[in-house]
Each structure stands twice: as C-alpha cells, then as structure tokens.
PDB file of N, CA and C in Angstrom:
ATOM      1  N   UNK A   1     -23.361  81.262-199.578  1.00  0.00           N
ATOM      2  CA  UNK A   1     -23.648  79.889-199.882  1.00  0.00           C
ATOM      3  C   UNK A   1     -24.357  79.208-198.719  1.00  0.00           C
ATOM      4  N   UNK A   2     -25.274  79.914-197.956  1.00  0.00           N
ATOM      5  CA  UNK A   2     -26.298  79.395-197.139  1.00  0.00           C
ATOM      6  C   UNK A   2     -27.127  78.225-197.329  1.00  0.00           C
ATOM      7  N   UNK A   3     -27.278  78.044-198.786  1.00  0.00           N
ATOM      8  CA  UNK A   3     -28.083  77.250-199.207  1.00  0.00           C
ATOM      9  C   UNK A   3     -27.588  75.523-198.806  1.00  0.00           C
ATOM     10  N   UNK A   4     -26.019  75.625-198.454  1.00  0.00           N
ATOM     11  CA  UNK A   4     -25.467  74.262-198.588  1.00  0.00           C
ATOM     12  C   UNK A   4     -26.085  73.681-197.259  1.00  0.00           C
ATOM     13  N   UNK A   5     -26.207  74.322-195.811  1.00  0.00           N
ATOM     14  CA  UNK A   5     -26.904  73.936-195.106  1.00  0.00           C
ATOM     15  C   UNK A   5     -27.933  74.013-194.153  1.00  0.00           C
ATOM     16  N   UNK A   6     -29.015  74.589-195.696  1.00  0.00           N
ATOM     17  CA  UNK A   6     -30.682  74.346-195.274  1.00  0.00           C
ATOM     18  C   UNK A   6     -31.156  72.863-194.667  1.00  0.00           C
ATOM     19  N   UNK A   7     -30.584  71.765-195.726  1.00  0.00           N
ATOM     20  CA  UNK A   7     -30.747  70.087-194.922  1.00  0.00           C
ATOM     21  C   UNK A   7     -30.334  69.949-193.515  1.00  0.00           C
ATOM     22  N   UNK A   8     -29.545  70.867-193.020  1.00  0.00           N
ATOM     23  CA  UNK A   8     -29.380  70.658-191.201  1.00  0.00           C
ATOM     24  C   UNK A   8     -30.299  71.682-190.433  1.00  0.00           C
ATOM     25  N   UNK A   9     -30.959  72.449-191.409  1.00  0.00           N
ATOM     26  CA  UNK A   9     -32.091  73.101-190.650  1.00  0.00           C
ATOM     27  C   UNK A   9     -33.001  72.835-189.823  1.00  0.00           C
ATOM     28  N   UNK A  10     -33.694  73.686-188.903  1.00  0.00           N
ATOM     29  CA  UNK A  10     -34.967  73.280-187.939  1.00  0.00           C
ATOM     30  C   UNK A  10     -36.163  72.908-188.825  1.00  0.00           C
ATOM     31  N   UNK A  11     -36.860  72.145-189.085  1.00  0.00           N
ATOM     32  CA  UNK A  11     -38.016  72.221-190.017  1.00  0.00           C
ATOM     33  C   UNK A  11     -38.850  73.849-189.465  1.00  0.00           C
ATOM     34  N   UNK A  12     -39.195  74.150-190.387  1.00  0.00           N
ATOM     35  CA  UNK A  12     -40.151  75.327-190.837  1.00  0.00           C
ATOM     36  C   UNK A  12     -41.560  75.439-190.008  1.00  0.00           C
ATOM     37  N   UNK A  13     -42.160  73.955-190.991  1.00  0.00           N
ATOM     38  CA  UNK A  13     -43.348  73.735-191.122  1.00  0.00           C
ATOM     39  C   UNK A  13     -43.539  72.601-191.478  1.00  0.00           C
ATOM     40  N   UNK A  14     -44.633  71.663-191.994  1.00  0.00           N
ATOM     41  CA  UNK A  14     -45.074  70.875-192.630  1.00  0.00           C
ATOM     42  C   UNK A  14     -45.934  71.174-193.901  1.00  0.00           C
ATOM     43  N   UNK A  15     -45.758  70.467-194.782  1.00  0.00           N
ATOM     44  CA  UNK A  15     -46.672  70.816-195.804  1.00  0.00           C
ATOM     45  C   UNK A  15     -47.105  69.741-196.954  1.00  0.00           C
ATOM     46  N   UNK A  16     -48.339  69.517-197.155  1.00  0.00           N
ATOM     47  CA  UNK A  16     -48.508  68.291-198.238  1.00  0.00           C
ATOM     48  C   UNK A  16     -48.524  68.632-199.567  1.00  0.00           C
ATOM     49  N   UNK A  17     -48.055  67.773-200.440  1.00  0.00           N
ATOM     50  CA  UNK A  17     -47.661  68.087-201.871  1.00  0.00           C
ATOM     51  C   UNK A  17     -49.214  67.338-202.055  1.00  0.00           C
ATOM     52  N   UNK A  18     -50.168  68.240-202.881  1.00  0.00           N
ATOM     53  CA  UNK A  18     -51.836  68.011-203.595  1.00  0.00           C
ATOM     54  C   UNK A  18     -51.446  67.504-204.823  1.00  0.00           C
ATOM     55  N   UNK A  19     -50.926  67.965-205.473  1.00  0.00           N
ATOM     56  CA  UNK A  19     -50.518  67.423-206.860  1.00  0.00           C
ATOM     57  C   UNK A  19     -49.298  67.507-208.017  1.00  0.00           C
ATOM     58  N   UNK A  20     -49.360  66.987-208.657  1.00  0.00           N
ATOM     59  CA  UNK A  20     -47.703  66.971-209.400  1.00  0.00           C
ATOM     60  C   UNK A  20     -48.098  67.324-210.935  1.00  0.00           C
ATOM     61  N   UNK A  21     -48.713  68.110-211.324  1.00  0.00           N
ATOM     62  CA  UNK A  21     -49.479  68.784-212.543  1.00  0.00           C
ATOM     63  C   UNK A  21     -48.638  69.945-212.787  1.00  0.00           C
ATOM     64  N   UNK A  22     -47.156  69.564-213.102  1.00  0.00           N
ATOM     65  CA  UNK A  22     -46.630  70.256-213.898  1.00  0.00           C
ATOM     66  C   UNK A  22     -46.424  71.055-215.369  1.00  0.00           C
ATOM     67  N   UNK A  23     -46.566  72.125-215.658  1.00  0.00           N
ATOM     68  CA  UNK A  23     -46.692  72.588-216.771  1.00  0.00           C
ATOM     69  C   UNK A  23     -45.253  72.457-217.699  1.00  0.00           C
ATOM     70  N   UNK A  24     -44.118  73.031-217.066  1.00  0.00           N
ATOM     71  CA  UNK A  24     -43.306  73.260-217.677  1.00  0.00           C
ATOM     72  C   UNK A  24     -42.162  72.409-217.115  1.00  0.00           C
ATOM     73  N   UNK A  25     -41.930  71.633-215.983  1.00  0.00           N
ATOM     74  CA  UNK A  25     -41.097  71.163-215.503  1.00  0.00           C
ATOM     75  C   UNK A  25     -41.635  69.436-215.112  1.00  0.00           C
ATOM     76  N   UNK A  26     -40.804  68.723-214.943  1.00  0.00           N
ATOM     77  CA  UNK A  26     -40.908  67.403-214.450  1.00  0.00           C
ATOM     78  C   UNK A  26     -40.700  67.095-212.581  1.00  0.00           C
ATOM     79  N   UNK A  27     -41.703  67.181-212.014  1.00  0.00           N
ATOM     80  CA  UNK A  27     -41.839  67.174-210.645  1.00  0.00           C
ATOM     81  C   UNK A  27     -42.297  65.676-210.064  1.00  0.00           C
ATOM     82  N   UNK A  28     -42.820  65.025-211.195  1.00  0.00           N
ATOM     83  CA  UNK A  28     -43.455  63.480-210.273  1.00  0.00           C
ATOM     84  C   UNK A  28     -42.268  62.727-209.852  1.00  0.00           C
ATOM     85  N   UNK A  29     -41.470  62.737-210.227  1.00  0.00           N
ATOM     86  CA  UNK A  29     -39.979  62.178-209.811  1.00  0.00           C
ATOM     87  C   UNK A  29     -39.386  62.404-208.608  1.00  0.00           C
ATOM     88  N   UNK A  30     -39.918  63.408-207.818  1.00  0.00           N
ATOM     89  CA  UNK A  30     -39.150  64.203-206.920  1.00  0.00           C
ATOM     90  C   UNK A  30     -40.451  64.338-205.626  1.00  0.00           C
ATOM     91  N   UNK A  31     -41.744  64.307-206.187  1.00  0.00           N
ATOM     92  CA  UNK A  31     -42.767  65.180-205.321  1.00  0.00           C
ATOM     93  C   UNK A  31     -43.917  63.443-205.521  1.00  0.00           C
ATOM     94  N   UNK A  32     -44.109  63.196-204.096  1.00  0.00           N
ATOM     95  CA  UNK A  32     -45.604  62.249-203.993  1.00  0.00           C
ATOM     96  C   UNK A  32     -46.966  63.140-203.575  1.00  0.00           C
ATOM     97  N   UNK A  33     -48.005  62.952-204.428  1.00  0.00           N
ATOM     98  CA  UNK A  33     -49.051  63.776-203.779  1.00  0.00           C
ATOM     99  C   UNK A  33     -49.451  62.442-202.788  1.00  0.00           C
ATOM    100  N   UNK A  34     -50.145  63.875-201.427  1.00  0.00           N
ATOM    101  CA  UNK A  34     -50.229  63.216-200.602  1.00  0.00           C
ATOM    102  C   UNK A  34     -49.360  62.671-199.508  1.00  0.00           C
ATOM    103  N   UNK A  35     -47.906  62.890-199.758  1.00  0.00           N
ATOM    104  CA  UNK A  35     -47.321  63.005-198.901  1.00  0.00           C
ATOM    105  C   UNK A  35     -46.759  64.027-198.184  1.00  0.00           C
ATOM    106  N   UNK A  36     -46.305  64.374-196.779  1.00  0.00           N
ATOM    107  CA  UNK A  36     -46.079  65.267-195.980  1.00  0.00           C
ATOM    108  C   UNK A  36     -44.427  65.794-196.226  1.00  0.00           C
ATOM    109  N   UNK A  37     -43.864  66.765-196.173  1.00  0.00           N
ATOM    110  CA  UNK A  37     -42.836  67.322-196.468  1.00  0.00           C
ATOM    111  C   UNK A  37     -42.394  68.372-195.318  1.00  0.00           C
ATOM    112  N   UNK A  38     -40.891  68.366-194.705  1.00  0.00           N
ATOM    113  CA  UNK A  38     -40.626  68.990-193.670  1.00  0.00           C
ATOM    114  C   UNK A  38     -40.215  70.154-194.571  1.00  0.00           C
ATOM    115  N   UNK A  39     -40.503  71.633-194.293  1.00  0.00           N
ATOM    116  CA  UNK A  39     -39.867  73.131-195.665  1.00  0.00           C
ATOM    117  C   UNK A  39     -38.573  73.643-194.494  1.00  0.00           C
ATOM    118  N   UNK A  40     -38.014  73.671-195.303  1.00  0.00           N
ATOM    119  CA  UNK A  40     -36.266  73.930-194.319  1.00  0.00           C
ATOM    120  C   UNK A  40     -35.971  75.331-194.813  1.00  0.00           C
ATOM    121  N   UNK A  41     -36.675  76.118-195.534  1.00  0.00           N
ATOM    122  CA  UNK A  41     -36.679  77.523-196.294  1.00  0.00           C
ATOM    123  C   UNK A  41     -37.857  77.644-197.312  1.00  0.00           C
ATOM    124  N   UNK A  42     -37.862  79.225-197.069  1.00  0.00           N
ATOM    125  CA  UNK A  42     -39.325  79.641-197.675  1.00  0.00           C
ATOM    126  C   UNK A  42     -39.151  80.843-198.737  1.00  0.00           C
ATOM    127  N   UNK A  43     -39.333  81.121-199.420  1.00  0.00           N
ATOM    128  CA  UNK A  43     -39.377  82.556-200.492  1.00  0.00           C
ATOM    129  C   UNK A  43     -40.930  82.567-200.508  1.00  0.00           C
ATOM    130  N   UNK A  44     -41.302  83.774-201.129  1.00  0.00           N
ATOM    131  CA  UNK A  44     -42.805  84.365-202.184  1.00  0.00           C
ATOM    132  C   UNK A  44     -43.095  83.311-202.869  1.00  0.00           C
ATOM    133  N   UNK A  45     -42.630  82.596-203.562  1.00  0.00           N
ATOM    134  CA  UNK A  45     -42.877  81.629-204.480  1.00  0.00           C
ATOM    135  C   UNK A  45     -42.688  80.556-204.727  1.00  0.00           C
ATOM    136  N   UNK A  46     -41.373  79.812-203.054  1.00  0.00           N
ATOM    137  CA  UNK A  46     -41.000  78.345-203.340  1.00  0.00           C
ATOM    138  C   UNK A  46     -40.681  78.341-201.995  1.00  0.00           C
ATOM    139  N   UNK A  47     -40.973  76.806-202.062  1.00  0.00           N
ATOM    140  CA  UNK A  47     -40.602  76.037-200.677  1.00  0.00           C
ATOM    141  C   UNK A  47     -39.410  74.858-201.275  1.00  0.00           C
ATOM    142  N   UNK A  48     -38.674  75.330-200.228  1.00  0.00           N
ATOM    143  CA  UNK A  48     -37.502  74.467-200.038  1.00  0.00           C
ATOM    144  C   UNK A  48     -37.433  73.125-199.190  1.00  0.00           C
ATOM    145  N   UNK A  49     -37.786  72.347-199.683  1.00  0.00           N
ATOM    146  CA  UNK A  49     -38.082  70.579-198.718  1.00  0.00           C
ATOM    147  C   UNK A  49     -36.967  69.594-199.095  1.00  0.00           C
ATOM    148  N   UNK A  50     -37.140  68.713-198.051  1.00  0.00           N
ATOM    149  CA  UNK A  50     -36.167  67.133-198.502  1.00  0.00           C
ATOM    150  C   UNK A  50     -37.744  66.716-199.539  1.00  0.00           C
ATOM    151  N   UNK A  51     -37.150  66.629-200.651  1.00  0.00           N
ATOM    152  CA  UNK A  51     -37.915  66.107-201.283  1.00  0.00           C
ATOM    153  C   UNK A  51     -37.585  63.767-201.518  1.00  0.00           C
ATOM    154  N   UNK A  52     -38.141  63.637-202.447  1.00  0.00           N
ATOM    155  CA  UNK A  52     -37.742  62.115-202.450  1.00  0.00           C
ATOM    156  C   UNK A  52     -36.740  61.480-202.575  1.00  0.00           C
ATOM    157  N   UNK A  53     -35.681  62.632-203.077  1.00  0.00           N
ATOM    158  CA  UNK A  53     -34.358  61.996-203.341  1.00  0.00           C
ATOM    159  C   UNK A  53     -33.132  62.447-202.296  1.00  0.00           C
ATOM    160  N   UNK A  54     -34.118  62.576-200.988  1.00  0.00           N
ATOM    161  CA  UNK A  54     -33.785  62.977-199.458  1.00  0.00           C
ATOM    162  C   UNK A  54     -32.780  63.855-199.681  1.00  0.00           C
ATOM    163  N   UNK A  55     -32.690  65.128-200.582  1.00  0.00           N
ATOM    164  CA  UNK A  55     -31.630  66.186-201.386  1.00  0.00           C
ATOM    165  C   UNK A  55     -32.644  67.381-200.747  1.00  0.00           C
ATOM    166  N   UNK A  56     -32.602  68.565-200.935  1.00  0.00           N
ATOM    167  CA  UNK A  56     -33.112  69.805-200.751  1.00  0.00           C
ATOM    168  C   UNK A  56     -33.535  69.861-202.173  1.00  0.00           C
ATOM    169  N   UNK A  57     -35.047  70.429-202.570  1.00  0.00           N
ATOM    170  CA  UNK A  57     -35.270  70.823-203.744  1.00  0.00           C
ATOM    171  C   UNK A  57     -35.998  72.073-203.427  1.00  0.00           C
ATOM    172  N   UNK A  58     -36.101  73.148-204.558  1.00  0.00           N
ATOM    173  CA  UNK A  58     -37.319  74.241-204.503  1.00  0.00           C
ATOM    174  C   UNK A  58     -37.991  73.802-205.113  1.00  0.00           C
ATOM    175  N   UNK A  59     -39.457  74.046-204.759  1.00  0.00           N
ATOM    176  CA  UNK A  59     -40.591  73.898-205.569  1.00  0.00           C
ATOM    177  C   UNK A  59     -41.946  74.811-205.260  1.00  0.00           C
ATOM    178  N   UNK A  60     -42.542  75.152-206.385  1.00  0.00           N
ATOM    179  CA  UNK A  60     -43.254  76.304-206.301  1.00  0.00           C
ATOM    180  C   UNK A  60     -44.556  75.916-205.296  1.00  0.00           C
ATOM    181  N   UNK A  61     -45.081  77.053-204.509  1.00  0.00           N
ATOM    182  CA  UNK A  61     -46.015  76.904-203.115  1.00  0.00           C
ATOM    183  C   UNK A  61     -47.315  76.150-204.223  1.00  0.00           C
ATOM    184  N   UNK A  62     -47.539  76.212-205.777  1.00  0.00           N
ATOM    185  CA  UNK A  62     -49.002  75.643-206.061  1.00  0.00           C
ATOM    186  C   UNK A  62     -49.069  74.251-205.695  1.00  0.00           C
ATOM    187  N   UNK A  63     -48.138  73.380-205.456  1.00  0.00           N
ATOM    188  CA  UNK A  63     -47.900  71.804-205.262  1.00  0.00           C
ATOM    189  C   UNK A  63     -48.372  71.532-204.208  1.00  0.00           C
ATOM    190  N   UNK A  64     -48.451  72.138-203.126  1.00  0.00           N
ATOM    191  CA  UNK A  64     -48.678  72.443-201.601  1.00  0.00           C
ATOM    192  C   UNK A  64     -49.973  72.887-201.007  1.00  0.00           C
ATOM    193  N   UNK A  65     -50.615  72.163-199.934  1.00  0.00           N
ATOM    194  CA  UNK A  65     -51.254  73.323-199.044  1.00  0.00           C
ATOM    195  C   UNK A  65     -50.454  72.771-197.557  1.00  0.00           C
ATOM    196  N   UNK A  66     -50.871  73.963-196.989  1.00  0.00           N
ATOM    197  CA  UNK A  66     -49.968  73.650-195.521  1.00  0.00           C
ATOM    198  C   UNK A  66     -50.640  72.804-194.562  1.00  0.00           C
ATOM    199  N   UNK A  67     -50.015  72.090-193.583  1.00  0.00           N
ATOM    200  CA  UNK A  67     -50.445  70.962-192.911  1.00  0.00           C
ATOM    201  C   UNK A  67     -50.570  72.007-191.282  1.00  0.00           C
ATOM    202  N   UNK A  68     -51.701  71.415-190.547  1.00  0.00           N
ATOM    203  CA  UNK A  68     -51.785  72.490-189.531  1.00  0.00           C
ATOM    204  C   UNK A  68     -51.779  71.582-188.366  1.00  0.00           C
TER     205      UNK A  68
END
C-alpha cells in the first residue's frame, strides 16, 4: 500500500497538462490545460500528480508534455 504515501513524495518532475480531450473518461474536473503539475510516480502509461482536488490522481502520459 505504497500508494498511500506518494503525496509526501519528492516531486519527480514537472509536467504540463496540453489538453483535457477525453475519450472515455471525465478529466476536465481534475486536469487545467496549461497548467504545471508536480508527478510524485510514474508507470509506461500514467503519471501520478496532485491534481486539482490537491488528492493524488493517475492520468494517462497523452494529457502531458514534460516541462524542462
């Protein structure tokens, strides 16, 4: 149960959410394009951020490009 404290993690990285053009899920609620996001965990396919509801969410890397 690692997952309970990713939110006290070192940030990762930075990364900006480009867009909220969800197909199958509801993300504008949670994700601002254009804004910057600290990733507190990473997989192949999702980044783990404080998203807007200052909670840990996954969300898939297409929402994203990385901030350098």
């Amino acid at each position: 149960m690692i997952h309970l404290n990713w939110e006290n993690n070192e940030t990762m990285k930075q990364i900006k959410c480009v867009h909220t053009d969800a197909k199958k899920f509801i993300v504008h609620r949670k994700l601002t394009p254009g804004k910057v996001y600290d990733v507190k965990n990473e997989t192949d396919e999702f980044y783990f951020i404080i998203d807007n509801s200052d909670r840990i969410g996954g969300y898939l890397k297409t929402y994203f490009k990385e901030e350098k």
